[in-house]
C-alpha atoms as a PDB file:
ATOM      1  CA  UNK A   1       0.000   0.000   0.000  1.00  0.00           C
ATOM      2  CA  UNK A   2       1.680   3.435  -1.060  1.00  0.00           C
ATOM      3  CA  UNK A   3       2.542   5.699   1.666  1.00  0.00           C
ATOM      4  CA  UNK A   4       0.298   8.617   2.339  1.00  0.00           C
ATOM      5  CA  UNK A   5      -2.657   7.464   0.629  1.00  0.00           C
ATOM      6  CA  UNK A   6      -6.061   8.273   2.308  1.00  0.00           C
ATOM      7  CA  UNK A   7      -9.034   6.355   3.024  1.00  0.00           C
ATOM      8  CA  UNK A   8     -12.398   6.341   4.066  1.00  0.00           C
ATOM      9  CA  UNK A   9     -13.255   4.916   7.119  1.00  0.00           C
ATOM     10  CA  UNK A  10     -14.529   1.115   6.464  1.00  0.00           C
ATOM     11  CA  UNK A  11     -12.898   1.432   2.818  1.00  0.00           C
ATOM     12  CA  UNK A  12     -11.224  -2.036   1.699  1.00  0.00           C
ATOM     13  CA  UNK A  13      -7.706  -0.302   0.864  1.00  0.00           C
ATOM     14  CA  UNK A  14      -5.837  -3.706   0.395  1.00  0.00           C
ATOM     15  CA  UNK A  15      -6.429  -7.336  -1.113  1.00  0.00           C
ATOM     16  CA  UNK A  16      -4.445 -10.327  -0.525  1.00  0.00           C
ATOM     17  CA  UNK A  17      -5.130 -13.535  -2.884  1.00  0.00           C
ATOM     18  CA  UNK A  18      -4.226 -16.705  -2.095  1.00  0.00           C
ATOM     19  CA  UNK A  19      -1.820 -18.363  -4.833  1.00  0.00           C
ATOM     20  CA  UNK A  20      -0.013 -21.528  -5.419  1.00  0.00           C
ATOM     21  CA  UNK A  21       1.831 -19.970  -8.130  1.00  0.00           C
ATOM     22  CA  UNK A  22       2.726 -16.406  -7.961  1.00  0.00           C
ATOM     23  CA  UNK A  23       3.861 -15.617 -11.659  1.00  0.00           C
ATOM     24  CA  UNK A  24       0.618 -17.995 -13.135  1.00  0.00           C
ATOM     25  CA  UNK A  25      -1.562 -15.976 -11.422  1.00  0.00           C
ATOM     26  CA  UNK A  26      -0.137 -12.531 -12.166  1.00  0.00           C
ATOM     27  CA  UNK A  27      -0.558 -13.858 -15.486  1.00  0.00           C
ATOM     28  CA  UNK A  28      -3.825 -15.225 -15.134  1.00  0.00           C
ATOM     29  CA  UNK A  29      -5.155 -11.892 -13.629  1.00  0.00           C
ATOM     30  CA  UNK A  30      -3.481  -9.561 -16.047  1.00  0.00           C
ATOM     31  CA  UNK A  31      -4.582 -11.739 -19.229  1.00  0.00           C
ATOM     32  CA  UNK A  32      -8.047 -11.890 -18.061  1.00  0.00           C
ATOM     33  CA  UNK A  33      -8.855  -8.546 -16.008  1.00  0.00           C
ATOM     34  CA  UNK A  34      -6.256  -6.286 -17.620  1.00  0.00           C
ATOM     35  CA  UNK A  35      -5.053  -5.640 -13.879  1.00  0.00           C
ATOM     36  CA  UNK A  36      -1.570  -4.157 -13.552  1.00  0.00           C
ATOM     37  CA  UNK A  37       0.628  -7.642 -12.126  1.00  0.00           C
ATOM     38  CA  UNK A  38       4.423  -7.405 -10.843  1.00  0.00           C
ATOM     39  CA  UNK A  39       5.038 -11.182 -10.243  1.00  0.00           C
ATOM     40  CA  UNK A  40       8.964  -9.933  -8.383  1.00  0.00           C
ATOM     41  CA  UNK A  41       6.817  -8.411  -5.431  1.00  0.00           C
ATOM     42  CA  UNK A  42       3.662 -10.580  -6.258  1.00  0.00           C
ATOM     43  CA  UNK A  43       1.770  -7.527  -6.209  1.00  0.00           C
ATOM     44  CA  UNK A  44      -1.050  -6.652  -8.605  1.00  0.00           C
ATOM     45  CA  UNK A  45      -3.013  -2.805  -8.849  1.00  0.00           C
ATOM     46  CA  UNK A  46      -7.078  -2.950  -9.822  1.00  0.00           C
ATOM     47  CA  UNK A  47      -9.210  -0.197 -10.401  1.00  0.00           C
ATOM     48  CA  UNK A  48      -9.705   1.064  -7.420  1.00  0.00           C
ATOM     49  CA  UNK A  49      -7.404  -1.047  -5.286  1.00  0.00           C
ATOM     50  CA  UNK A  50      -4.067  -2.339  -5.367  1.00  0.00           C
ATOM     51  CA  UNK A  51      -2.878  -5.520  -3.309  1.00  0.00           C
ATOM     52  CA  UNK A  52      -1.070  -9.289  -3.573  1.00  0.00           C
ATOM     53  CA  UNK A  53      -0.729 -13.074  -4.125  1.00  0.00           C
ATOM     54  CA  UNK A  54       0.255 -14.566  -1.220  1.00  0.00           C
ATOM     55  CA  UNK A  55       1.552 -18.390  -1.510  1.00  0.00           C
ATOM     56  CA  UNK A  56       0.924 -18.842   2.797  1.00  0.00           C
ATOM     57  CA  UNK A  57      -3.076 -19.194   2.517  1.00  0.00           C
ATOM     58  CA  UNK A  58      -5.115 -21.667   1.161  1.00  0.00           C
ATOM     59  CA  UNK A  59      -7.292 -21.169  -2.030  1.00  0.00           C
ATOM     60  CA  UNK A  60     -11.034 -20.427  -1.191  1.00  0.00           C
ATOM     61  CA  UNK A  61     -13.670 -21.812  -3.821  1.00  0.00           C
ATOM     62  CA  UNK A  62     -17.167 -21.943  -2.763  1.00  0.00           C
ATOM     63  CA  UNK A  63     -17.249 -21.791   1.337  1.00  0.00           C
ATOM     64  CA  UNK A  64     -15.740 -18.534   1.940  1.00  0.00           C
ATOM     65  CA  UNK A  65     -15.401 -14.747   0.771  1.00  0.00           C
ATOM     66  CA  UNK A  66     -16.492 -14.330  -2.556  1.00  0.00           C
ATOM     67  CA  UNK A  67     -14.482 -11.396  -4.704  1.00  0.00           C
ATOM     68  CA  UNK A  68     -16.979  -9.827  -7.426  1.00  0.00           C
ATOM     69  CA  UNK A  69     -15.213  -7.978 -10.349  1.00  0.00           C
ATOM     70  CA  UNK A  70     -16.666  -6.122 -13.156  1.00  0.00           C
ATOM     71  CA  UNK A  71     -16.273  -7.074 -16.697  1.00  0.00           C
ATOM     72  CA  UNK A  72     -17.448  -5.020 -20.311  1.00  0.00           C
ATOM     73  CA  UNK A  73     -19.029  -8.575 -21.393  1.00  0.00           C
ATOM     74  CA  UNK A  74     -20.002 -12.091 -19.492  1.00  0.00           C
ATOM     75  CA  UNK A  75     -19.388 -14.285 -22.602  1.00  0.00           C
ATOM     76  CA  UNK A  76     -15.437 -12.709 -23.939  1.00  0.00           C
ATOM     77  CA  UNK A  77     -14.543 -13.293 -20.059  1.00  0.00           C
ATOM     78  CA  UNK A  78     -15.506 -16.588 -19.466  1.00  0.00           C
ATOM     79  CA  UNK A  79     -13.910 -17.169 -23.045  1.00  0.00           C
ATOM     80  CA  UNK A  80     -10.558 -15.904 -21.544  1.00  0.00           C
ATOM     81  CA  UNK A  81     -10.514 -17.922 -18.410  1.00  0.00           C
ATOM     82  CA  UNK A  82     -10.613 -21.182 -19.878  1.00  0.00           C
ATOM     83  CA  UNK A  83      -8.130 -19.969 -22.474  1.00  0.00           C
ATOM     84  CA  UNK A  84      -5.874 -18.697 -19.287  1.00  0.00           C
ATOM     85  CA  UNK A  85      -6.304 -22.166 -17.047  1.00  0.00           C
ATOM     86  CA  UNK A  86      -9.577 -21.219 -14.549  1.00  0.00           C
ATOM     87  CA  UNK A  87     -12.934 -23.123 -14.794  1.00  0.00           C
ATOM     88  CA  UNK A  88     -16.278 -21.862 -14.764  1.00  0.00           C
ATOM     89  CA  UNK A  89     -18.124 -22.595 -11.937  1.00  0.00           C
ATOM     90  CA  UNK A  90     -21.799 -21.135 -12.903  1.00  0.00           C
ATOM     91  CA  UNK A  91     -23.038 -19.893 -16.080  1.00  0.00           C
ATOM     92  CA  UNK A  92     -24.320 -16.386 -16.665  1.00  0.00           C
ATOM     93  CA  UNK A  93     -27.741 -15.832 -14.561  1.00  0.00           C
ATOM     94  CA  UNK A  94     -29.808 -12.602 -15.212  1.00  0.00           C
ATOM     95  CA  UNK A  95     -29.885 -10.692 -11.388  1.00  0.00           C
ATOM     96  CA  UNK A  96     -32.743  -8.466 -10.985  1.00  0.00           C
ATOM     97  CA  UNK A  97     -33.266  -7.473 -14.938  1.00  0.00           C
ATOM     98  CA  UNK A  98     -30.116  -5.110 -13.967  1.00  0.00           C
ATOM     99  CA  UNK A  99     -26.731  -7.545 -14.241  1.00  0.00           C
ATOM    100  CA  UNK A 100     -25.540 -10.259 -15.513  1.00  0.00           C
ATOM    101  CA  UNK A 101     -23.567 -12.634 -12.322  1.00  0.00           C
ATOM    102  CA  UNK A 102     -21.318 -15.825 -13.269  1.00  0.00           C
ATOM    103  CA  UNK A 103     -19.064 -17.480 -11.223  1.00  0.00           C
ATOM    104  CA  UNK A 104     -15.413 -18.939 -12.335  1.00  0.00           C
ATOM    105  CA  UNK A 105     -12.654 -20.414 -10.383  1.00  0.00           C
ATOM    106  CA  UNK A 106      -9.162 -18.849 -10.984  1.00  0.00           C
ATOM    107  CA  UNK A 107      -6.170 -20.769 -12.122  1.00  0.00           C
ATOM    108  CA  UNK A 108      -5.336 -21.593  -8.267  1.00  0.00           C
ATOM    109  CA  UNK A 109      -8.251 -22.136  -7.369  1.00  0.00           C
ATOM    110  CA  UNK A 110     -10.029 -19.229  -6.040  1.00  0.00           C
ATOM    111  CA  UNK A 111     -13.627 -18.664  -6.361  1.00  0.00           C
ATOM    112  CA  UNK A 112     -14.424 -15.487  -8.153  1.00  0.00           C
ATOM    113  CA  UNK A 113     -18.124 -13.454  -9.094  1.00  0.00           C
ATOM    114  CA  UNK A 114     -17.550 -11.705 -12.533  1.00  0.00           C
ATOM    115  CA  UNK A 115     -20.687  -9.090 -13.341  1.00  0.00           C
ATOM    116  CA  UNK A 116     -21.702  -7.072 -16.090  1.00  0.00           C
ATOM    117  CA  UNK A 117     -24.359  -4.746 -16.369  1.00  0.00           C
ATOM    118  CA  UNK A 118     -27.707  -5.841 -18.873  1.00  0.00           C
ATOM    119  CA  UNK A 119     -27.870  -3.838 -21.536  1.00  0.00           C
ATOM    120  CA  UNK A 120     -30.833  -2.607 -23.146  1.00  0.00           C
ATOM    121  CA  UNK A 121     -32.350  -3.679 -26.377  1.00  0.00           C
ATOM    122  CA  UNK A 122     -30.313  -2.156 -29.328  1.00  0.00           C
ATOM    123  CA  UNK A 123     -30.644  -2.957 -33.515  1.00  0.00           C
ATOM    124  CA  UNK A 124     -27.548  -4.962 -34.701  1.00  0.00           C
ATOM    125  CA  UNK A 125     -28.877  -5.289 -38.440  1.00  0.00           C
ATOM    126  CA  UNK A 126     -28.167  -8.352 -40.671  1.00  0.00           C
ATOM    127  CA  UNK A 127     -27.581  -7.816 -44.663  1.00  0.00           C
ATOM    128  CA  UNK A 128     -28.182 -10.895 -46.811  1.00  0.00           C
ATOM    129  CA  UNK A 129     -25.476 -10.668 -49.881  1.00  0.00           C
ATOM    130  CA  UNK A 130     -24.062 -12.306 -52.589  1.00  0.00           C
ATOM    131  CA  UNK A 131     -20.332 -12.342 -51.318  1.00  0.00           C
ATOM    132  CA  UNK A 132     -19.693 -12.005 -47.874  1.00  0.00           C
ATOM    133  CA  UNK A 133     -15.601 -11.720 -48.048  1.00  0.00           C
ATOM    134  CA  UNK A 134     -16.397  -8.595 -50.275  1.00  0.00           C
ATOM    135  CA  UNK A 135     -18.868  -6.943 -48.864  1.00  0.00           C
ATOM    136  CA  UNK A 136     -16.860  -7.082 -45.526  1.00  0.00           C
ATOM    137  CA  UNK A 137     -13.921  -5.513 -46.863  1.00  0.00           C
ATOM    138  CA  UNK A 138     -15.936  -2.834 -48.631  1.00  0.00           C
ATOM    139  CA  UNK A 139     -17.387  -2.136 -45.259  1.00  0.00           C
ATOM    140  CA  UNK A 140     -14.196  -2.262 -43.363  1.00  0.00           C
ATOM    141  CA  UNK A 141     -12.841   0.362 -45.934  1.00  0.00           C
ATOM    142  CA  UNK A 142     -15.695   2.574 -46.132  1.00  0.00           C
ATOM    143  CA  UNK A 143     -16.423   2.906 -42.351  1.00  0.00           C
ATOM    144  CA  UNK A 144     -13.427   1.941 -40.573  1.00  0.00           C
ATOM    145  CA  UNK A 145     -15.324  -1.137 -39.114  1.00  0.00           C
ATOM    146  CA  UNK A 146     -13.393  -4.319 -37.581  1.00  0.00           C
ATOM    147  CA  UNK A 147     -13.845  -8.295 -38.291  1.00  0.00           C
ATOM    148  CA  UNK A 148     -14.876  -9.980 -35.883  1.00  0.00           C
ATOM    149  CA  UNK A 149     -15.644 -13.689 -37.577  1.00  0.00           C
ATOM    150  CA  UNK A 150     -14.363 -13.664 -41.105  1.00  0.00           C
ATOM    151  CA  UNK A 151     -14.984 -16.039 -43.846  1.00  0.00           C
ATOM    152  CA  UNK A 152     -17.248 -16.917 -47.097  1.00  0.00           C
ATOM    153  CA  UNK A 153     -20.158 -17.823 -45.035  1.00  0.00           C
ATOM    154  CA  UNK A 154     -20.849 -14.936 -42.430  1.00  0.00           C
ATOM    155  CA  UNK A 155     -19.454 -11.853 -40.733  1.00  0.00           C
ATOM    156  CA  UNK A 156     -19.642  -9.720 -38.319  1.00  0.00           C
ATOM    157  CA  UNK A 157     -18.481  -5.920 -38.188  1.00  0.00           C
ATOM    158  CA  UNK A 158     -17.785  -3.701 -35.029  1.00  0.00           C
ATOM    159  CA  UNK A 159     -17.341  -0.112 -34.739  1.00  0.00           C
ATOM    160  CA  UNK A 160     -15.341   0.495 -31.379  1.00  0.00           C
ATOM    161  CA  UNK A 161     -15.806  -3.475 -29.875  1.00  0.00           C
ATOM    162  CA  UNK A 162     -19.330  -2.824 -30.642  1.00  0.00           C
ATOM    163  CA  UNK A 163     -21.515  -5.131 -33.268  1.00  0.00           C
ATOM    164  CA  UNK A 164     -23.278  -3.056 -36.071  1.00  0.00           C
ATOM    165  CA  UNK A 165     -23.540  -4.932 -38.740  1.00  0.00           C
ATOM    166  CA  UNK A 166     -23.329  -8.426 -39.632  1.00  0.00           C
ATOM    167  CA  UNK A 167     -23.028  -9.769 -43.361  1.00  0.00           C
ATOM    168  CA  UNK A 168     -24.602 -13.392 -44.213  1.00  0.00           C
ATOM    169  CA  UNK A 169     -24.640 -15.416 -47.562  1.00  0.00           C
ATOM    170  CA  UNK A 170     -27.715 -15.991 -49.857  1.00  0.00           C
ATOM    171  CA  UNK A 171     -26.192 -19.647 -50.355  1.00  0.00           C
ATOM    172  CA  UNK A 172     -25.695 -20.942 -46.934  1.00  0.00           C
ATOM    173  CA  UNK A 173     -28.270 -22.040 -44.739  1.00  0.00           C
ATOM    174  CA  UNK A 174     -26.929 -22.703 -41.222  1.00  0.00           C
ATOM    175  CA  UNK A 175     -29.888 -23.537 -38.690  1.00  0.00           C
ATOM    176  CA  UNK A 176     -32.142 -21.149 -38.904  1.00  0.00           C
ATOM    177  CA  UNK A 177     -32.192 -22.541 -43.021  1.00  0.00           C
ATOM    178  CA  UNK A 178     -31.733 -20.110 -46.122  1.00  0.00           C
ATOM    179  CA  UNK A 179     -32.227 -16.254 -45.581  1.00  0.00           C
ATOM    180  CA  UNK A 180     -33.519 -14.254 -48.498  1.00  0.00           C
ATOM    181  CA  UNK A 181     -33.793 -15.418 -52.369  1.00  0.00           C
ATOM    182  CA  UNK A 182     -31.470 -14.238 -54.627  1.00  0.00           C
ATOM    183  CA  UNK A 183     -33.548 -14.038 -57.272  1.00  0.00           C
ATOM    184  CA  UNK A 184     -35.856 -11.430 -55.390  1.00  0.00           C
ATOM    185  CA  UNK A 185     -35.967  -7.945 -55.970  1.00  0.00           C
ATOM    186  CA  UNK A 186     -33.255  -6.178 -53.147  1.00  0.00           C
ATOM    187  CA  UNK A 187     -33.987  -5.442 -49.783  1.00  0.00           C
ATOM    188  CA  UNK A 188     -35.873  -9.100 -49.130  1.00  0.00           C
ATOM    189  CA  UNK A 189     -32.895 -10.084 -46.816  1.00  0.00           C
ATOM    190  CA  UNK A 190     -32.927  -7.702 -44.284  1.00  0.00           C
ATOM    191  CA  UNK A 191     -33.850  -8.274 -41.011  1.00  0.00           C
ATOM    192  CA  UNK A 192     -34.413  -6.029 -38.033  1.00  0.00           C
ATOM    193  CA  UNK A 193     -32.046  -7.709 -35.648  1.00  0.00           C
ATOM    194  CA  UNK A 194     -32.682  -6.625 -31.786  1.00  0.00           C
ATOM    195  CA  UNK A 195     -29.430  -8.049 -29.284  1.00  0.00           C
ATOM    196  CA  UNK A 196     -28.749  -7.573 -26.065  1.00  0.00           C
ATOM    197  CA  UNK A 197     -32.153  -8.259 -24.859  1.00  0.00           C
ATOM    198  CA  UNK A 198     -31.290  -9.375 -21.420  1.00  0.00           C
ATOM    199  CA  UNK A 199     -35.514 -10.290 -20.854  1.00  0.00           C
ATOM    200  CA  UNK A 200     -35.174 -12.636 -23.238  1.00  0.00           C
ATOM    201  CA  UNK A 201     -37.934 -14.324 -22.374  1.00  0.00           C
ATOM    202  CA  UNK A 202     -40.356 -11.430 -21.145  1.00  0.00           C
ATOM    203  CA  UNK A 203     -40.134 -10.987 -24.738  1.00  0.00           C
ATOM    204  CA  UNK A 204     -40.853 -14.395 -26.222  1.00  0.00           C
ATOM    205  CA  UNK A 205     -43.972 -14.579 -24.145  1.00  0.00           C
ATOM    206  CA  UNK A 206     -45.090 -11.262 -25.285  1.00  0.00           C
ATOM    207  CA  UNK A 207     -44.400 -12.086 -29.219  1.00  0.00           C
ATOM    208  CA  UNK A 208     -46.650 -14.950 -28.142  1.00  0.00           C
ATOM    209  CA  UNK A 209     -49.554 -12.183 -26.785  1.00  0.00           C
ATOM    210  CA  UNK A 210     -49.222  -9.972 -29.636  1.00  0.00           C
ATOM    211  CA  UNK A 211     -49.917 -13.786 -32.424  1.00  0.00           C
ATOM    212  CA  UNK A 212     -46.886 -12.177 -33.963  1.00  0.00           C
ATOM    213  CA  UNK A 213     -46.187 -15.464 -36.642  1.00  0.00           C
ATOM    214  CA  UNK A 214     -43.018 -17.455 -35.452  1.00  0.00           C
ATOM    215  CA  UNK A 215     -40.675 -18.092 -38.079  1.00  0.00           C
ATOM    216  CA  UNK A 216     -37.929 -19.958 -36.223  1.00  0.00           C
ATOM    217  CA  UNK A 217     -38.626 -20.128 -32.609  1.00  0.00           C
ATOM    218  CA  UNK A 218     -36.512 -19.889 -29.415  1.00  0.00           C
ATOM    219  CA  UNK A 219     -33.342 -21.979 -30.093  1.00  0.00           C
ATOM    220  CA  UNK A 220     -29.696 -21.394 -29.454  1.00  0.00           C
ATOM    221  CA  UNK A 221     -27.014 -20.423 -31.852  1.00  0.00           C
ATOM    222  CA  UNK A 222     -25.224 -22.531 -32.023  1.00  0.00           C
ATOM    223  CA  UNK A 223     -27.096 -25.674 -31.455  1.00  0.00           C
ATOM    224  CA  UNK A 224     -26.419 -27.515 -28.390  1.00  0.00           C
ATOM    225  CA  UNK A 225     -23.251 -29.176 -28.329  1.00  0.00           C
ATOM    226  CA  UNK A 226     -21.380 -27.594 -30.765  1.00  0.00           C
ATOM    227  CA  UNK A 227     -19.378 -25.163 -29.051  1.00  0.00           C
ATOM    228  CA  UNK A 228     -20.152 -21.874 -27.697  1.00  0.00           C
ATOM    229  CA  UNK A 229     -19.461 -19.233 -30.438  1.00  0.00           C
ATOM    230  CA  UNK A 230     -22.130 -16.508 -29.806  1.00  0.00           C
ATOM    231  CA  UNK A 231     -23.599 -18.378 -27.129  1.00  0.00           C
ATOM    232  CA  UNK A 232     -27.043 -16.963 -27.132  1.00  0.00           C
ATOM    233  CA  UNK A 233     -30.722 -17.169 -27.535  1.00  0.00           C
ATOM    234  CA  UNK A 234     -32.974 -16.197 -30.479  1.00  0.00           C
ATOM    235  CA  UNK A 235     -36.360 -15.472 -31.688  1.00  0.00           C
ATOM    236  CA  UNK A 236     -37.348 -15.071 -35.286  1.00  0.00           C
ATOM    237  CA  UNK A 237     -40.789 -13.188 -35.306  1.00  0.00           C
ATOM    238  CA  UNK A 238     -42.873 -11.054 -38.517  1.00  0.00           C
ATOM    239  CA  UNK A 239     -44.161  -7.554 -37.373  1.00  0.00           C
ATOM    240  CA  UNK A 240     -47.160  -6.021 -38.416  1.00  0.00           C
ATOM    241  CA  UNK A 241     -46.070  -5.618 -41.710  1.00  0.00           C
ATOM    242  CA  UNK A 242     -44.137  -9.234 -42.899  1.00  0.00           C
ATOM    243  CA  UNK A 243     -40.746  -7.266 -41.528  1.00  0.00           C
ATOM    244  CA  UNK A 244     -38.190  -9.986 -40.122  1.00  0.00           C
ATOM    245  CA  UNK A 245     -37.772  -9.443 -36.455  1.00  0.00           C
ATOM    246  CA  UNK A 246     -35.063 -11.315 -34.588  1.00  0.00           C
ATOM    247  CA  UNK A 247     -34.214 -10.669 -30.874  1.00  0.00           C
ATOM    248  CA  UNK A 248     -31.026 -11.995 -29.630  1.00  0.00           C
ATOM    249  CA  UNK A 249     -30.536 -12.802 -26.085  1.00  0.00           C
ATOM    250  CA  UNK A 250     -26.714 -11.011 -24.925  1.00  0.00           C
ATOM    251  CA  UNK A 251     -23.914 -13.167 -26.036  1.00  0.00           C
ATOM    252  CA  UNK A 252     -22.809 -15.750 -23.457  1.00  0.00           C
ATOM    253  CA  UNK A 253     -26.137 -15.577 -21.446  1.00  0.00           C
ATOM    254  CA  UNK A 254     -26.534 -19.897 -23.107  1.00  0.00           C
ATOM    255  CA  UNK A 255     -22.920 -20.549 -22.325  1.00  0.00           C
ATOM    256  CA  UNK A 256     -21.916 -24.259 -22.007  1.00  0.00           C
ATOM    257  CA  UNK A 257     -19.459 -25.203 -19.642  1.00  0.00           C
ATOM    258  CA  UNK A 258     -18.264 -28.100 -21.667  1.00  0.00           C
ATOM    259  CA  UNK A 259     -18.819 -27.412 -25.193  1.00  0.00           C
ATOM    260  CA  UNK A 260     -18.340 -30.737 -27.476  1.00  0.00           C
END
């Protein structure tokens, strides 16, 4: 702890975590939380605090203190701790319609809460065209936007880590089976595209009030078993007018703890 700092009375100044290896977990913690890790001193600084791995206490998983730490986005995190050596203990649950909680254990063996806050419901629209590897890099060049997926089959396109477009081909069906005829005059593959709906299903049962015609119903993408990609929900709906509607639950909210 620096010298002169002040603190509130009751204000948790200082954090010790238990380690059985000092430089894994420096690297487990700075790969996976960004935080600032010095594996010489075994010291670490968070946002907001700064403190240590210590190697003379025992690892606490489920039965003790449980440290909560923020996080942009459930389903990137939970991709990074497997890929760094911790487990997930708990897959994301919705808390209150406000956050997003999951639980993971680190690479020694502590167990940690991650959160992120539920966003609301925001348009991520979905072009049907005739070349997908083109009409990405025409995008990318036009508006600066980033790959996210890549490939002849599908992409998707961020603007500052954020989803805003995503590019799919006439010819390949995927689950959800072909979108949009070739052959049809333009504009008959578009879809108004909804994510982030964290009341996922608040909104499935109120497609179901409205008789708003199903065209694919709830199912995950992908299907069961075969790995976690997006790792969401969806509902394809028609509006009022024969429009495409899909809403998409926030990535990561279907996760699978052991993908096959």
């Amino acid at each position: 702890m620096s010298r002169g700092a002040a603190h509130a009375n009751g204000q948790i100044g200082y954090l010790q975590i238990p380690a059985t290896d000092v430089a894994a977990s420096c690297s487990f913690y700075r790969a996976v939380f960004g935080w600032d890790t010095d594996p010489t001193w075994a010291g670490f600084t968070a946002p907001g605090i700064i403190g240590q791995f210590v190697t003379d206490r025992r690892p606490t998983r489920s039965d003790g203190t449980v440290l909560w730490i923020a996080v942009e986005r459930i389903n990137t995190l939970l991709d990074r701790v497997v890929e760094h050596g911790g487990t997930i203990a708990s897959t994301p649950t919705l808390d209150q319609g406000e956050r997003w909680l999951a639980e993971i254990d680190d690479i020694a063996g502590n167990r940690v809460g991650v959160f992120a806050q539920a966003r609301t419901a925001q348009p991520q629209m979905l072009l049907t065209v005739r070349d997908v590897e083109a009409s990405s890099e025409w995008y990318q060049t036009l508006l600066g936007l980033r790959s996210d997926h890549g490939g002849p089959h599908y992409e998707r396109l961020l603007a500052d880590g954020e989803l805003v477009l995503q590019l799919h081909s006439f010819d390949v069906e995927h689950a959800h089976g072909r979108v949009g005829d070739p052959d049809a005059p333009l504009g008959n593959g578009v879809l108004v595209w909804f994510g982030e709906v964290a009341a996922f299903d608040d909104v499935v049962q109120r497609a179901h009030e409205l008789a708003a015609l199903v065209v694919v119903p709830p199912h995950r993408n992908p299907e069961t078993g075969q790995g976690n990609g997006p790792g969401h929900r969806e509902l394809w709906i028609t509006d009022p007018d024969g429009y495409v509607v899909v809403i998409a639950s926030p990535d990561g909210e279907a996760y699978e703890t052991t993908p096959t």
